[in-house]
N, C-alpha and C. Protein backbone atom coordinates (compact mmCIF):
# COMPACT_ATOMS: atom_id res chain seq x y z
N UNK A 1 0.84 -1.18 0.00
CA UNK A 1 0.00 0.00 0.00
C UNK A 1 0.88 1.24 0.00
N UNK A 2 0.41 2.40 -0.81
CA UNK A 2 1.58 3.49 -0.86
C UNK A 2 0.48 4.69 -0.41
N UNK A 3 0.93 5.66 0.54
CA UNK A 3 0.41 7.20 0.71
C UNK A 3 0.78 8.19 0.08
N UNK A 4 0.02 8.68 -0.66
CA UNK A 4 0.05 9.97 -1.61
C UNK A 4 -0.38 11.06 -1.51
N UNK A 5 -0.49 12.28 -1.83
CA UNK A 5 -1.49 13.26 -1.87
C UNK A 5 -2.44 13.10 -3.25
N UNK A 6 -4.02 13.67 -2.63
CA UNK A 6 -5.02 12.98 -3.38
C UNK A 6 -4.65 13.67 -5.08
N UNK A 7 -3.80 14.94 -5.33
CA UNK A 7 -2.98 14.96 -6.43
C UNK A 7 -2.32 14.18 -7.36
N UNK A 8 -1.99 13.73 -6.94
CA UNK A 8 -0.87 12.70 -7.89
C UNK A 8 -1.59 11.27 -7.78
N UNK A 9 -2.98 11.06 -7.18
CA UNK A 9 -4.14 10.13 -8.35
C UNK A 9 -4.22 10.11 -9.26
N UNK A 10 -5.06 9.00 -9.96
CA UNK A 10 -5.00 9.14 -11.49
C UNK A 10 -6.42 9.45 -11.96
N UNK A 11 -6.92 9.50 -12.73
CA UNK A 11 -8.19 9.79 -13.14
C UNK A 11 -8.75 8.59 -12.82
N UNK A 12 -9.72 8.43 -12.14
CA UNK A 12 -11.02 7.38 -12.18
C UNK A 12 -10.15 6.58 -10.71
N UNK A 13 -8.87 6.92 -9.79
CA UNK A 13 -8.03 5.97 -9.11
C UNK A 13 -8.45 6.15 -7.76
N UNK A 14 -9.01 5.31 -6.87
CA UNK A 14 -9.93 4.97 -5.83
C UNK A 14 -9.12 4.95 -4.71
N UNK A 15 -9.10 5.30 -3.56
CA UNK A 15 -7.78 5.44 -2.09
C UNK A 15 -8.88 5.38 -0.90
N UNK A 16 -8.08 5.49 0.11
CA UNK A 16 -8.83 5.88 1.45
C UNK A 16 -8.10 7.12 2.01
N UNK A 17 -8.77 7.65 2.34
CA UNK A 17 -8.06 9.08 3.19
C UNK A 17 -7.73 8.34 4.55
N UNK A 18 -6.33 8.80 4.65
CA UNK A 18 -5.33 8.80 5.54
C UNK A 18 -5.23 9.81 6.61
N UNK A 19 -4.84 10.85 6.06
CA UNK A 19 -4.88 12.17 7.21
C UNK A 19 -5.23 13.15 6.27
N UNK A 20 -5.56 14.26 6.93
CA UNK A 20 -5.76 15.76 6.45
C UNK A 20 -4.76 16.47 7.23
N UNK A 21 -3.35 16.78 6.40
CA UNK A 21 -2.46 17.63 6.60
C UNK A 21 -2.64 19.14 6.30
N UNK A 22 -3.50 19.72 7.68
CA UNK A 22 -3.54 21.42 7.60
C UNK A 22 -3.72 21.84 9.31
N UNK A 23 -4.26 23.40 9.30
CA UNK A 23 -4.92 24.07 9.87
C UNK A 23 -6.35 22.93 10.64
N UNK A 24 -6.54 23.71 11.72
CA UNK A 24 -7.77 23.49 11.64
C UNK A 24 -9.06 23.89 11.32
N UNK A 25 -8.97 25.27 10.89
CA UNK A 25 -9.76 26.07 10.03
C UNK A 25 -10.23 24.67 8.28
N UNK A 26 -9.41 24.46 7.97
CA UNK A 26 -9.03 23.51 6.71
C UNK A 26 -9.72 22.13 6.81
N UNK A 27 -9.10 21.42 7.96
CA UNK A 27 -9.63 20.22 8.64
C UNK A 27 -11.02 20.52 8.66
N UNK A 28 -11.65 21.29 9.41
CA UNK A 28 -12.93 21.76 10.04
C UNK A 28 -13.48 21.85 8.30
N UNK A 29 -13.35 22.65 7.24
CA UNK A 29 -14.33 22.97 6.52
C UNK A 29 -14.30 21.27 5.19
N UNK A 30 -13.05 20.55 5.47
CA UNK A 30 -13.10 19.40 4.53
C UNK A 30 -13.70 18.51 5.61
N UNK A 31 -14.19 18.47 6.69
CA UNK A 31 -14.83 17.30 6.94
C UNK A 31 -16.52 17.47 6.87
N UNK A 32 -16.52 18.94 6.84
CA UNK A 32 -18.02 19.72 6.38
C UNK A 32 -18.60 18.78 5.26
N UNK A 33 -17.64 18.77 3.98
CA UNK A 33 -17.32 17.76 3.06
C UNK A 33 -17.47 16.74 2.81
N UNK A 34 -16.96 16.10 3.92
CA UNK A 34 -17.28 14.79 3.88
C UNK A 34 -16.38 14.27 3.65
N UNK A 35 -14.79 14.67 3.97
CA UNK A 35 -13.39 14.86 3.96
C UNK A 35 -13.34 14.53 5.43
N UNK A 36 -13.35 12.81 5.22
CA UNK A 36 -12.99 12.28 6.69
C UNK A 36 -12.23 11.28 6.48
N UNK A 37 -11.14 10.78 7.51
CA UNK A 37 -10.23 9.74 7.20
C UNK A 37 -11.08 8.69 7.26
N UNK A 38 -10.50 7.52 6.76
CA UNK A 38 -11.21 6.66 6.63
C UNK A 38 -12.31 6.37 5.27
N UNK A 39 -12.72 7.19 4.88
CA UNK A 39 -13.63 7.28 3.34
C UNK A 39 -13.18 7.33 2.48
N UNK A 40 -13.68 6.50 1.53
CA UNK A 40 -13.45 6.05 0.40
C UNK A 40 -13.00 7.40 -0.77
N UNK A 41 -12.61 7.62 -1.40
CA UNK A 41 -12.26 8.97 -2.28
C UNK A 41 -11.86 8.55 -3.57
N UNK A 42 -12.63 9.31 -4.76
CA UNK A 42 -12.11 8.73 -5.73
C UNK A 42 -11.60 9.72 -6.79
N UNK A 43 -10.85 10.00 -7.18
CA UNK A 43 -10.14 11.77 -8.19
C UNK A 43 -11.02 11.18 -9.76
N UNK A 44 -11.80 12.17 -9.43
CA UNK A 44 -12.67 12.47 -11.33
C UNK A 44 -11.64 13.09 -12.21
N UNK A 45 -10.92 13.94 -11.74
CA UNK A 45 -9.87 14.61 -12.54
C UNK A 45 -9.31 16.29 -11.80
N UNK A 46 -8.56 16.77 -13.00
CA UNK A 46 -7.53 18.25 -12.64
C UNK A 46 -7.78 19.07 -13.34
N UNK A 47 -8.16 20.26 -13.38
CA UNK A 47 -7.36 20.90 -14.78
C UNK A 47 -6.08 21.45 -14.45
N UNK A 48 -6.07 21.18 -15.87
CA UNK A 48 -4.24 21.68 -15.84
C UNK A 48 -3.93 22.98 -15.19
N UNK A 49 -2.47 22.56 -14.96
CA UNK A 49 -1.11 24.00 -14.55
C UNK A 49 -2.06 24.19 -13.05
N UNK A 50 -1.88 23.31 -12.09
CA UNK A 50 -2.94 23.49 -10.72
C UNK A 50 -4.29 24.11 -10.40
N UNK A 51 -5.22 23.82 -11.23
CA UNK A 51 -6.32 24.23 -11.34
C UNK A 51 -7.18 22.96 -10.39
N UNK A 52 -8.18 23.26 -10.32
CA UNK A 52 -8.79 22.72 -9.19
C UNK A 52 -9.12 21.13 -9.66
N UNK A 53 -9.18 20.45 -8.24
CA UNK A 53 -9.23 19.28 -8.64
C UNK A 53 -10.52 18.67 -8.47
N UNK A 54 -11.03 17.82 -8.88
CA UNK A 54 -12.24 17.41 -8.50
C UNK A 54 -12.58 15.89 -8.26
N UNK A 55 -13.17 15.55 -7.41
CA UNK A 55 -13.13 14.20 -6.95
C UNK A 55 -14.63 13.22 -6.14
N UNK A 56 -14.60 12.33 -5.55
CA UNK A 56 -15.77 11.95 -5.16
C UNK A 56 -15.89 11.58 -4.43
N UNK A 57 -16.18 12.04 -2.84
CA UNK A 57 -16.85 11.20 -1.92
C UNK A 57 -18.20 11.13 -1.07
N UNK A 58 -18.52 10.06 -1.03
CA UNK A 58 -20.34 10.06 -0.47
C UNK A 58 -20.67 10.23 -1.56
N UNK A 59 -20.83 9.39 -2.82
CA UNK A 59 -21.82 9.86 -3.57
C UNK A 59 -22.02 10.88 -4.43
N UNK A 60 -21.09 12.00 -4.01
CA UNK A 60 -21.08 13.17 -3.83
C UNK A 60 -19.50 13.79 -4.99
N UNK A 61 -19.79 14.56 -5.59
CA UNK A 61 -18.32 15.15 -6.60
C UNK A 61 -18.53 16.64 -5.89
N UNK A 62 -17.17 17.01 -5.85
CA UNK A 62 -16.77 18.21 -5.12
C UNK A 62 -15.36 18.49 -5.89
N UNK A 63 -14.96 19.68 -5.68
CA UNK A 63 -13.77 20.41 -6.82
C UNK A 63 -13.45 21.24 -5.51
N UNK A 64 -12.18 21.31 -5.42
CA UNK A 64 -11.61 22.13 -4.29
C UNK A 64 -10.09 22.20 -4.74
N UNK A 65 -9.33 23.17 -4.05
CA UNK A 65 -8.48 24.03 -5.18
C UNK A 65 -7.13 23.10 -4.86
N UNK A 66 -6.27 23.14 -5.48
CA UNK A 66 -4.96 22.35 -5.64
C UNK A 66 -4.36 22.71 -4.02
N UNK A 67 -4.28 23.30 -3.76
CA UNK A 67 -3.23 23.36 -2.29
C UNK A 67 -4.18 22.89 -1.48
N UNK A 68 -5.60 22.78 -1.49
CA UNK A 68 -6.21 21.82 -0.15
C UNK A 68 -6.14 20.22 -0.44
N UNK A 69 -6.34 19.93 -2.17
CA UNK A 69 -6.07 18.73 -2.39
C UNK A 69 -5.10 17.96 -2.25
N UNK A 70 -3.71 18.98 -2.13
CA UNK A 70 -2.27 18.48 -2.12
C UNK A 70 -1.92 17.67 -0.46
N UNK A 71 -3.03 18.41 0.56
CA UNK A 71 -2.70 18.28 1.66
C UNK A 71 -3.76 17.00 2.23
N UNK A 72 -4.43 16.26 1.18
CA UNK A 72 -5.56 15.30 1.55
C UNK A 72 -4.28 13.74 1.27
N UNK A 73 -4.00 13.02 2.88
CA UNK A 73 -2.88 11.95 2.24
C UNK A 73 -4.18 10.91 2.07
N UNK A 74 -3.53 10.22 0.77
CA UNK A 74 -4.53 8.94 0.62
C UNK A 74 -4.01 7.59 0.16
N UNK A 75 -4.06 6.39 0.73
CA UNK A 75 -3.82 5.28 0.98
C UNK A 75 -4.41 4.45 -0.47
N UNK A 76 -3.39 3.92 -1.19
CA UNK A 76 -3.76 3.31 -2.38
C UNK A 76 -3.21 1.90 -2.70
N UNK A 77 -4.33 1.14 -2.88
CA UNK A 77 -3.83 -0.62 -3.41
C UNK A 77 -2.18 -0.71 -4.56
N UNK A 78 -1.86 0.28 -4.49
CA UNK A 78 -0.55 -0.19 -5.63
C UNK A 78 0.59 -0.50 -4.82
């Protein structure tokens, strides 16, 4: 199993959240989210040159900007 930031996923590539490396201002508004360790997370995609990333958990697709995504670690079968 390898830990990554939810960044450097691949399109359609499925993990578990590990930790949320921030603030607690940060922590507090990604678990609003549904940005909790332990849940399943899956990256829909990026746009390019750090543009926001967008991804899926609960059911649920959400886009949140490259430096909060960089700081989401996530636990992956490779």
């Amino acid at each position: 199993m390898k830990v990554l930031p939810l960044t450097k996923l691949e399109a359609n590539q499925t993990g578990t959240i590990k930790e949320i490396q921030g603030g607690r201002g940060m922590v507090t508004r990604l678990n609003a989210l549904g940005i909790i360790p332990g849940k399943k997370i899956t990256k829909i995609g990026a746009i390019l040159m750090r543009g926001p990333v967008v991804f899926r958990v609960n059911n649920t697709e959400v886009a949140i900007r490259f430096g909060m995504a960089s700081r989401i670690m996530v636990e992956t079968k490779e």
